[in-house]
Protein backbone atom coordinates (compact mmCIF):
# COMPACT_ATOMS: atom_id res chain seq x y z
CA UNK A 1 0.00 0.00 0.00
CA UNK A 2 1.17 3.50 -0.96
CA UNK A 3 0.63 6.92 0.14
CA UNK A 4 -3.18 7.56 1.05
CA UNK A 5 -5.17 10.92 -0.22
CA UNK A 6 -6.81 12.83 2.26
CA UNK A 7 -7.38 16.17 0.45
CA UNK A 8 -5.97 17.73 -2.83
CA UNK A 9 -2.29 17.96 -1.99
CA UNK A 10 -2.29 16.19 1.60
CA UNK A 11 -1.36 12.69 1.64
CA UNK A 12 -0.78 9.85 4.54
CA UNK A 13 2.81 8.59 4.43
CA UNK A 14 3.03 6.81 7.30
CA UNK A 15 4.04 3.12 8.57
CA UNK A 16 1.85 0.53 9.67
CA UNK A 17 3.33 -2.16 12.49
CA UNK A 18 1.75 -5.30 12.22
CA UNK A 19 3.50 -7.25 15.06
CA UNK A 20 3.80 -5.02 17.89
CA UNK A 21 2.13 -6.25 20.92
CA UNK A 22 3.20 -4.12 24.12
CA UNK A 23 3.41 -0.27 23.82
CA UNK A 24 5.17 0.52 27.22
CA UNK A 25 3.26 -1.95 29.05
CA UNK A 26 0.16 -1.19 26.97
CA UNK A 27 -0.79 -4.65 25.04
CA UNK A 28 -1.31 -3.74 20.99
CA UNK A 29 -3.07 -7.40 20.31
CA UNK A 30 -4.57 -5.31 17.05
CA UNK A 31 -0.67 -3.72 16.41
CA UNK A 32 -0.32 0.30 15.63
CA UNK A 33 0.40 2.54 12.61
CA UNK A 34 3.04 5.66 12.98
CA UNK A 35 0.99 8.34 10.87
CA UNK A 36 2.99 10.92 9.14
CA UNK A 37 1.58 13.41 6.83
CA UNK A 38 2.88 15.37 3.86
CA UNK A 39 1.17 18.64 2.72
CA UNK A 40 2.17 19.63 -1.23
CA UNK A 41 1.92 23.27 -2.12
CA UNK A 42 4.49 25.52 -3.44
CA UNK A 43 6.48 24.50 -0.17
CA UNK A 44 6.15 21.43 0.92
CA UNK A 45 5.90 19.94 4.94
CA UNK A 46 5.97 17.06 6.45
CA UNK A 47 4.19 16.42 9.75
CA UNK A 48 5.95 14.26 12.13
CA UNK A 49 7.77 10.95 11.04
CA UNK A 50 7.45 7.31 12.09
CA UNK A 51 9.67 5.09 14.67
CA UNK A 52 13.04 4.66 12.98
CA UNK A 53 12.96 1.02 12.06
CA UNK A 54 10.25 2.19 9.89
CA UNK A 55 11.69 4.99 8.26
CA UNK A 56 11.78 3.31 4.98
CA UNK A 57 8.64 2.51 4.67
CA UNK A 58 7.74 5.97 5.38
CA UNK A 59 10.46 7.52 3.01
CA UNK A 60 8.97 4.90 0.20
CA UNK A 61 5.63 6.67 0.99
CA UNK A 62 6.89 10.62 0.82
CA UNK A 63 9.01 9.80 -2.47
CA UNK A 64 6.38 8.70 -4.56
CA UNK A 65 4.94 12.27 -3.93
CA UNK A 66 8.64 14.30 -3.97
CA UNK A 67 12.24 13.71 -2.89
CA UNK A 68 13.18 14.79 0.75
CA UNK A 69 15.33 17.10 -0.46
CA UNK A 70 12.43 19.37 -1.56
CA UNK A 71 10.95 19.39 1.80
CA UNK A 72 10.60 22.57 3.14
CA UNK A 73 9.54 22.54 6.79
CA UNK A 74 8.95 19.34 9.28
CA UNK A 75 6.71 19.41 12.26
CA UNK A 76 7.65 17.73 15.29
CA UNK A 77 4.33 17.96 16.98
CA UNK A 78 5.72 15.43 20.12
CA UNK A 79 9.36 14.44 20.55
CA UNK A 80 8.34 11.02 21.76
CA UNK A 81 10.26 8.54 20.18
CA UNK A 82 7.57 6.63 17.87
CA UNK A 83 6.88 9.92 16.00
CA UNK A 84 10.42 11.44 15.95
CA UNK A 85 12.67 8.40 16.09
CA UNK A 86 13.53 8.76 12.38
CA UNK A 87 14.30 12.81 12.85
CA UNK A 88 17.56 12.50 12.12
CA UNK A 89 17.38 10.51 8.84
CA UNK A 90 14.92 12.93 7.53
CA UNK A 91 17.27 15.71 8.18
CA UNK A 92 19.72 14.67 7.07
CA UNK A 93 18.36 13.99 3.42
CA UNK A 94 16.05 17.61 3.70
CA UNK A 95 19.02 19.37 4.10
CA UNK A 96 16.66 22.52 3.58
CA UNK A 97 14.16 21.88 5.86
CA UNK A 98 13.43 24.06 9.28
CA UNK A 99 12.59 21.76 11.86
CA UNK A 100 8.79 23.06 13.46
CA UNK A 101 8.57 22.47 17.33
CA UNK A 102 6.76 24.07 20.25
CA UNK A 103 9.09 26.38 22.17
CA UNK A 104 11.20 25.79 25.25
CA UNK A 105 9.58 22.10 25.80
CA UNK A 106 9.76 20.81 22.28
CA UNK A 107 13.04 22.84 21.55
CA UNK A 108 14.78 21.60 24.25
CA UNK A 109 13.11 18.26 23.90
CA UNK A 110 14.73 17.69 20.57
CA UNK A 111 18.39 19.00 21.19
CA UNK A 112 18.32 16.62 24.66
CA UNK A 113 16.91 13.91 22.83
CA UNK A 114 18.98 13.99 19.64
CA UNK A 115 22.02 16.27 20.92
CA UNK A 116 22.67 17.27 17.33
CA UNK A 117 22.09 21.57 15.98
CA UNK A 118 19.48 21.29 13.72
CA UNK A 119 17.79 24.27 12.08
CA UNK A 120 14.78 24.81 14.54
CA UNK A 121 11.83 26.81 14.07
CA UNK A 122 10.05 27.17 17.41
CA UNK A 123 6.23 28.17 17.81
CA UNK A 124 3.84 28.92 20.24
CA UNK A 125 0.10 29.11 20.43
CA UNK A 126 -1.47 30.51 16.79
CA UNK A 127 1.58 30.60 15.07
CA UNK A 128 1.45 30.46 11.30
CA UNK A 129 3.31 28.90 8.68
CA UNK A 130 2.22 29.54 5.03
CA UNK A 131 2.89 26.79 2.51
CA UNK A 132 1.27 28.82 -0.72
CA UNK A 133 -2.45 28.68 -0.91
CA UNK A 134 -2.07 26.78 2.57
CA UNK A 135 -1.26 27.51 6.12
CA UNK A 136 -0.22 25.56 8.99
CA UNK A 137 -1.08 26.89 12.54
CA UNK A 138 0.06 25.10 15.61
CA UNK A 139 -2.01 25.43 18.44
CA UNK A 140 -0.33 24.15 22.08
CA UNK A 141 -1.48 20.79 23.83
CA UNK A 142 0.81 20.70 26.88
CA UNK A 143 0.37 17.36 28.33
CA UNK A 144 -1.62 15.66 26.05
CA UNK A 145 0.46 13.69 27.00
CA UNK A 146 4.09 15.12 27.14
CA UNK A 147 4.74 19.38 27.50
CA UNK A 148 5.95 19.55 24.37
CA UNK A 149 2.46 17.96 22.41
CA UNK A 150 0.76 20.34 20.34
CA UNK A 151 -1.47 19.84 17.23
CA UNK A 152 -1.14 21.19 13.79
CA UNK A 153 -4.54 22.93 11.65
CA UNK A 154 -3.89 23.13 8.08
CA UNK A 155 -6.74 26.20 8.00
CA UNK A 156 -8.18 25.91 4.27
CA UNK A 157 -8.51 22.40 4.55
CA UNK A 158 -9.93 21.93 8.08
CA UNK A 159 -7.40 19.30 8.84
CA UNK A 160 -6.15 19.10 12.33
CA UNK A 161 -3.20 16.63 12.69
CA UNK A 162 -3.93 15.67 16.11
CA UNK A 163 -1.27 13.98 16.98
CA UNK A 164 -1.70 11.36 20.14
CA UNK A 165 -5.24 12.90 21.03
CA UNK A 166 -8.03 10.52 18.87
CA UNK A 167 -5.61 8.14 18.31
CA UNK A 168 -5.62 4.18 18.68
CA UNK A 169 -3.32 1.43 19.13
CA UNK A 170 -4.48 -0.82 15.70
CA UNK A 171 -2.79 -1.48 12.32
CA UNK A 172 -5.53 -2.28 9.12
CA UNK A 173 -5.08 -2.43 5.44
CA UNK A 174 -6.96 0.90 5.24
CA UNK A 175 -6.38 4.63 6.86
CA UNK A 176 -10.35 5.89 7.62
CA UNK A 177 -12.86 5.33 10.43
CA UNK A 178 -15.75 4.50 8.40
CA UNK A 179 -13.69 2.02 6.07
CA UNK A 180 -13.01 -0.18 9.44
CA UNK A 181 -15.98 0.93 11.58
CA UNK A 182 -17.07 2.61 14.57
CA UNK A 183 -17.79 -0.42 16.29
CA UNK A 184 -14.22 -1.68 15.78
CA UNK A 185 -12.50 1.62 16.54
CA UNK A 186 -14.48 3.54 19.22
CA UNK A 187 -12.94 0.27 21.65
CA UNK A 188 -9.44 0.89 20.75
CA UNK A 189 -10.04 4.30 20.79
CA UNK A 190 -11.26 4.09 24.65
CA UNK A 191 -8.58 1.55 25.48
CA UNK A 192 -5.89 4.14 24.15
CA UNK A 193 -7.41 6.63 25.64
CA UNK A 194 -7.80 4.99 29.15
CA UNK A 195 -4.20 4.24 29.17
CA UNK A 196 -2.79 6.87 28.10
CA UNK A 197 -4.62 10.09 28.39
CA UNK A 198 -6.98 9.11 31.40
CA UNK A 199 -4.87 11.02 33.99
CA UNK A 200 -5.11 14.62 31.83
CA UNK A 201 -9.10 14.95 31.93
CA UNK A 202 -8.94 18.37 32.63
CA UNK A 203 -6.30 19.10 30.06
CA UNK A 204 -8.81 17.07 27.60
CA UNK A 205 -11.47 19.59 28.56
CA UNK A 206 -9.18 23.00 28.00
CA UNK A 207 -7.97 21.26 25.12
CA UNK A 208 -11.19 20.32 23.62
CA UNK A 209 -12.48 23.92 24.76
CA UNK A 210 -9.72 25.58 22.22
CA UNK A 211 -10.46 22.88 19.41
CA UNK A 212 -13.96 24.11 19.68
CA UNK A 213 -13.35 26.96 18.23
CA UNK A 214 -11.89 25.61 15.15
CA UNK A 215 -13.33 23.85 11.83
CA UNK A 216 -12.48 20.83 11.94
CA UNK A 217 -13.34 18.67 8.93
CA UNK A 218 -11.28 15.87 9.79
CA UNK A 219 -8.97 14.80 12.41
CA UNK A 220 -6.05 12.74 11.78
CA UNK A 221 -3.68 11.54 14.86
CA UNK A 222 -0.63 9.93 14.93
CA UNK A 223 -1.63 6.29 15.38
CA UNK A 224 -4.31 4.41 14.04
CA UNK A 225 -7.28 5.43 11.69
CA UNK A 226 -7.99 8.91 10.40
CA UNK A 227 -11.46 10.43 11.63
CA UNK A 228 -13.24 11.58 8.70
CA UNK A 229 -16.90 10.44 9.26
CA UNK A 230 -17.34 10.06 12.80
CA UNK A 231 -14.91 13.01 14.32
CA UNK A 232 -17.49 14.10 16.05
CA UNK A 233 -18.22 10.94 18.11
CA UNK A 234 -14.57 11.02 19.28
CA UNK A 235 -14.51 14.51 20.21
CA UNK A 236 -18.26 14.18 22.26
CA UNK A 237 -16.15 10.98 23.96
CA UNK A 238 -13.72 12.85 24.71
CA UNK A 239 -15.43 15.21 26.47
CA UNK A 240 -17.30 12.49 28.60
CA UNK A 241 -14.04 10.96 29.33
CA UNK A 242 -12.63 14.26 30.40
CA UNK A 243 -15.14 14.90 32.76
CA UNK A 244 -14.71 11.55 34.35
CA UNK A 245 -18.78 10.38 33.07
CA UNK A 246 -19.39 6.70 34.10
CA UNK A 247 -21.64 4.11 33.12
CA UNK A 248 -23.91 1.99 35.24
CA UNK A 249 -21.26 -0.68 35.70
CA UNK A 250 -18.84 -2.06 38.37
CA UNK A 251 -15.82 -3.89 37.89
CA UNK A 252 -14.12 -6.73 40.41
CA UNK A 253 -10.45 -7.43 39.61
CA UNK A 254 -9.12 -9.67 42.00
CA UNK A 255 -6.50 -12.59 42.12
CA UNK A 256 -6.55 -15.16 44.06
CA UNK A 257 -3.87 -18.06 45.84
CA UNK A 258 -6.28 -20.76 46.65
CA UNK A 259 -9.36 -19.45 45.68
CA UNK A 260 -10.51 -17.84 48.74
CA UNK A 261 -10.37 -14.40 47.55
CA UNK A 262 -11.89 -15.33 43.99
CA UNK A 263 -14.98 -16.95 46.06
CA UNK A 264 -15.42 -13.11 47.85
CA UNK A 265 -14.89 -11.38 44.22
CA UNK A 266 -18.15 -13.68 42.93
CA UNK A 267 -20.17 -12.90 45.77
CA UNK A 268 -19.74 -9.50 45.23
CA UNK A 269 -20.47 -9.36 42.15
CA UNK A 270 -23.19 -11.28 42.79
CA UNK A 271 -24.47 -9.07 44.99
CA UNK A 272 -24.32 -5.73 42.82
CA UNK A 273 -25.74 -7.67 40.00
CA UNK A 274 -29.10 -7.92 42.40
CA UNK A 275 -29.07 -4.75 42.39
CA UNK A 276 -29.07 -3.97 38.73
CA UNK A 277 -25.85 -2.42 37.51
CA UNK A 278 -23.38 -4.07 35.05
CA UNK A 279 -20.96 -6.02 36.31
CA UNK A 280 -17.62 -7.14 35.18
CA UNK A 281 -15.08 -9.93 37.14
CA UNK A 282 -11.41 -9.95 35.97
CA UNK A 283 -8.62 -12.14 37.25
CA UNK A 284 -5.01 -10.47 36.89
CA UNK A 285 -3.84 -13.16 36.68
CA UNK A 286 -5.92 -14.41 33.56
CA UNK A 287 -5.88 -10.83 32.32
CA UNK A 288 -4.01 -8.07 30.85
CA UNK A 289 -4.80 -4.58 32.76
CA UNK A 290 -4.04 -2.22 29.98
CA UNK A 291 -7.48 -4.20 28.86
CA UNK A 292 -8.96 -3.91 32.39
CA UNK A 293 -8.24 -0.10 32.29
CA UNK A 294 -10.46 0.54 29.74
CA UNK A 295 -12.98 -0.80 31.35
CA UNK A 296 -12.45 1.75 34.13
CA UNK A 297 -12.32 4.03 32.46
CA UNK A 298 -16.66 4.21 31.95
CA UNK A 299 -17.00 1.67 35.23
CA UNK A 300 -18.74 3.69 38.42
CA UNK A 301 -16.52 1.26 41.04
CA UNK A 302 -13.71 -0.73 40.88
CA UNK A 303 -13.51 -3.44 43.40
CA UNK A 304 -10.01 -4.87 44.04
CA UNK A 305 -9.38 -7.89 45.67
CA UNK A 306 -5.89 -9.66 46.94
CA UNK A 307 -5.18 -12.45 49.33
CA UNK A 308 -2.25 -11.51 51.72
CA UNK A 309 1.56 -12.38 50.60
CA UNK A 310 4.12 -11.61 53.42
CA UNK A 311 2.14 -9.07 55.20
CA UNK A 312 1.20 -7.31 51.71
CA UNK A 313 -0.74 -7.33 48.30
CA UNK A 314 -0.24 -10.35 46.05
CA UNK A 315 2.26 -8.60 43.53
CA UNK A 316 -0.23 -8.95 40.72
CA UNK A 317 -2.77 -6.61 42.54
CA UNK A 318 -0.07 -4.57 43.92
CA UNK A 319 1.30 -3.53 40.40
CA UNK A 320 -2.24 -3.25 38.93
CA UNK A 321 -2.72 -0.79 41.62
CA UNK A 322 0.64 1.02 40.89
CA UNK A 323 -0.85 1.25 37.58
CA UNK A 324 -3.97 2.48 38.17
CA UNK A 325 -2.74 5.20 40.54
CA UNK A 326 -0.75 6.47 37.99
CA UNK A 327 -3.83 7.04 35.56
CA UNK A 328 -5.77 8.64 38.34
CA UNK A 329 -8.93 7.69 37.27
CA UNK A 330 -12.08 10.09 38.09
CA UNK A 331 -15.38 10.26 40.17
CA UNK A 332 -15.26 5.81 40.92
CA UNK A 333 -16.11 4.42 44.54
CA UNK A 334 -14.07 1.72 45.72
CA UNK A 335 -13.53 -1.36 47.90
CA UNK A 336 -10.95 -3.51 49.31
CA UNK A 337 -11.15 -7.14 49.81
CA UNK A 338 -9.38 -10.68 50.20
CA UNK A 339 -8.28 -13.56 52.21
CA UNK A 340 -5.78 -13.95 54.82
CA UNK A 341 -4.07 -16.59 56.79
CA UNK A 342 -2.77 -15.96 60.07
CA UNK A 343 -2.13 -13.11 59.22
CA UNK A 344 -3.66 -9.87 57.12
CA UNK A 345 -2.68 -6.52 55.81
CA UNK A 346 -3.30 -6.50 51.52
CA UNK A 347 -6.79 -5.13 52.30
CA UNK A 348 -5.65 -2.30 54.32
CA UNK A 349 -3.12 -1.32 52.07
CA UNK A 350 -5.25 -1.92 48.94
CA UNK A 351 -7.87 0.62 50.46
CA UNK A 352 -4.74 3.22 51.11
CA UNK A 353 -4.12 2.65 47.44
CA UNK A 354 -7.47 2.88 45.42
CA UNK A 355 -7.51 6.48 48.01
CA UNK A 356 -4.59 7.49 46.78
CA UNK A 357 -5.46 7.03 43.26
CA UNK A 358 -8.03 8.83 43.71
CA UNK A 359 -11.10 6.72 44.03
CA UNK A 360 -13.70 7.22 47.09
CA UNK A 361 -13.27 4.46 49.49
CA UNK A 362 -16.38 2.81 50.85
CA UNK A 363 -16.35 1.41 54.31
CA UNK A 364 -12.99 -0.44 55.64
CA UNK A 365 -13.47 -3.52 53.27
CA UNK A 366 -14.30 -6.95 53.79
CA UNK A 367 -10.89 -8.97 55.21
CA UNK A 368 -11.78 -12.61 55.59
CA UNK A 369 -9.67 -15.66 57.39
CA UNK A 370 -8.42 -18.63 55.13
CA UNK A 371 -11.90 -20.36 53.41
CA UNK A 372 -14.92 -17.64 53.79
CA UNK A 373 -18.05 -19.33 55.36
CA UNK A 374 -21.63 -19.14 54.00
CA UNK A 375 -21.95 -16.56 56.62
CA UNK A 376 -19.04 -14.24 55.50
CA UNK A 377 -19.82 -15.18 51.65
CA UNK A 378 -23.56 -13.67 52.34
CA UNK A 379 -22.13 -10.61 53.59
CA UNK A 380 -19.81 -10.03 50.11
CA UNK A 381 -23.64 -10.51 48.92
CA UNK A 382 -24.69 -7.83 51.34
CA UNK A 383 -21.84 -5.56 50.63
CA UNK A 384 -21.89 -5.98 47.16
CA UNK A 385 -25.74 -4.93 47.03
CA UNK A 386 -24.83 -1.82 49.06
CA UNK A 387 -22.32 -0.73 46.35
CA UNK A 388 -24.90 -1.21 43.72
CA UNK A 389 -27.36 0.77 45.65
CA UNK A 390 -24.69 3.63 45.55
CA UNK A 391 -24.32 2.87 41.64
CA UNK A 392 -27.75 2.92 39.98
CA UNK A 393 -28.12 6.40 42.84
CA UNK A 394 -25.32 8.04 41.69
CA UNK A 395 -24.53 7.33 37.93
CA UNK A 396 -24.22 9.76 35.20
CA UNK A 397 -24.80 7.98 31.73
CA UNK A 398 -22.25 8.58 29.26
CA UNK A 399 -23.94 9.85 25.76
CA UNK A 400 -25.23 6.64 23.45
């Protein structure tokens, strides 16, 4: 597959990665693409470039169009590595090219990254760049999800290269939403989302505040498929996500040594299913929590549940709660549970946790001895009713 047309003149010429299946700890089971974009007027610009093993595949892409060498400006909309990792091969060959970054974090991002003097251009918030019968203007998305992210507009086309906002962690054999399908993309697109961009709501918000004011005809990030039909749906998401909406819906994630703990998880789940919400039970063990986290991400509570290792949380549950904390997810109750032998502590320290991260912590949790009895197994039942009382009370329904 060759370059793909998105306008007269503007043209994806990015790579597509099949085979990747972790993204910093993020699973890819559906793989990525590195989207790069060339706009061809009387000066020509490339926006952003691909992970450097792929740089061929990108260069194979832009030459069919022009030679590097006629490039006239490249935009570095994010230093991160998978968009800027083949920087210095591009440069190299577009020896005339000014190098477009936002100022002091992208600027200094670049030269600390790359440590070589390239010809930089720096902008800042409505900066121009004209190309002919074109202009670029960069608009400022500080920590979406670096300080150095911004987006480009190409104005007369209504373009805006979005670069990791909208995006999604999937590779396919074509570039646009309605070729592969809301129903296949909005997932991935919450999943990326929820892992990566869950802890900036309120950045979202600003963000999505300033891209308001824009026309915006299509949006095209830097990974996955290019929102021409639906870009709407994604930015109303985004909003909801932003503002922390959740669904009627409760999650259990849990692991378990001997199945003590796993027999609490059911029963509480169990119990909030009696009382009408949604309910989802995942073992960390059997599951991968980049795939768990996007199910937080619309869930009202998270339930966690570990048996006690050596005075602590069973190092499964302890690092999904690292991860979790990190992502800072908003407006969820939580709940602590598990079994213990002689001794306890990993519910105590997984309700210290899910507060820390954030989450409202309902009552001191349920902290059961070796096998739970009928008795103790009806009050996961009784507990787990209690929290789905609180639910279907205190839900806000995220748009259809």
């Amino acid at each position: 597959m060759g370059n793909v047309r998105l306008a007269e003149g503007v043209y994806w010429v990015g790579a597509i990665d099949w085979n990747i299946r972790n993204f910093h700890g993020y699973s890819t089971r559906l793989g990525t693409t590195y989207n790069a974009y060339l706009v061809v007027d009387e000066k020509i610009a490339l926006i952003d470039t691909v992970k450097a093993p792929f740089y061929s595949e990108m260069v194979s892409r832009v030459t069919e169009l022009v030679p590097l060498q006629d490039i006239d400006y490249v935009v570095s909309n994010h230093v991160e590595m998978d968009h800027s990792g083949s920087l210095p091969m591009v440069m190299s060959e577009a020896k005339k090219a000014k190098l477009i970054t936002l100022e002091k974090f992208g600027d200094s991002g670049l030269k600390k990254t790359f440590h070589t003097d390239w010809p930089l251009m720096p902008v800042k918030e409505g900066s121009e760049v004209e190309l002919g019968k074109r202009r670029l203007r960069f608009i400022p998305t500080p920590m979406l999800h670096w300080p150095d992210s911004m987006c480009t507009y190409l104005v007369e086309d209504n373009i805006l290269f979005s670069m990791d906002a909208f995006g999604q962690h999937m590779a396919s054999s074509v570039r646009f939403d309605d070729e592969v399908g809301l129903d296949v993309v909005m997932p991935e697109a919450a999943k990326y989302y929820a892992n990566i961009l869950m802890p900036f709501g309120d950045l979202i918000l600003k963000a999505a505040d300033k891209l308001s004011r824009l026309d915006i005809g299509m949006i095209a990030p830097s990974h996955g498929v290019i929102w021409r039909s639906h870009h709407e749906v994604i930015v109303q998401a985004y909003a909801a996500w932003g503002r922390g909406d959740s669904r009627n819906k409760a999650l259990v994630v849990y692991d378990t040594m001997w199945g003590s703990t796993e027999k609490m998880a059911l029963a509480l789940a169990q119990g909030i299913a009696n009382e009408g919400p949604e309910v989802r039970v995942y073992n960390l063990t059997r599951s991968d929590q980049s795939d768990i986290m996007k199910e937080v991400l619309d869930a009202r509570a998270v339930l966690v549940g570990s048996p006690t290792l050596n005075n602590g949380l069973f190092p499964s549950v302890a690092a999904f709660l690292t991860y979790l904390k990190g992502l800072k997810p908003k407006g969820k109750l939580g709940a602590a549970f598990g079994s213990h032998g002689w001794a306890g502590g990993a519910v105590k320290l997984a309700q210290q946790e899910l507060g820390q991260a954030g989450i409202e912590v309902m009552d001191s949790g349920l902290a059961f001895k070796f096998v739970p009895t009928e008795e103790e197994l009806s009050q996961c039942i009784d507990f787990g009713r209690t929290i789905g009382n609180r639910i279907t009370g205190a839900r806000t329904e995220l748009p259809a």
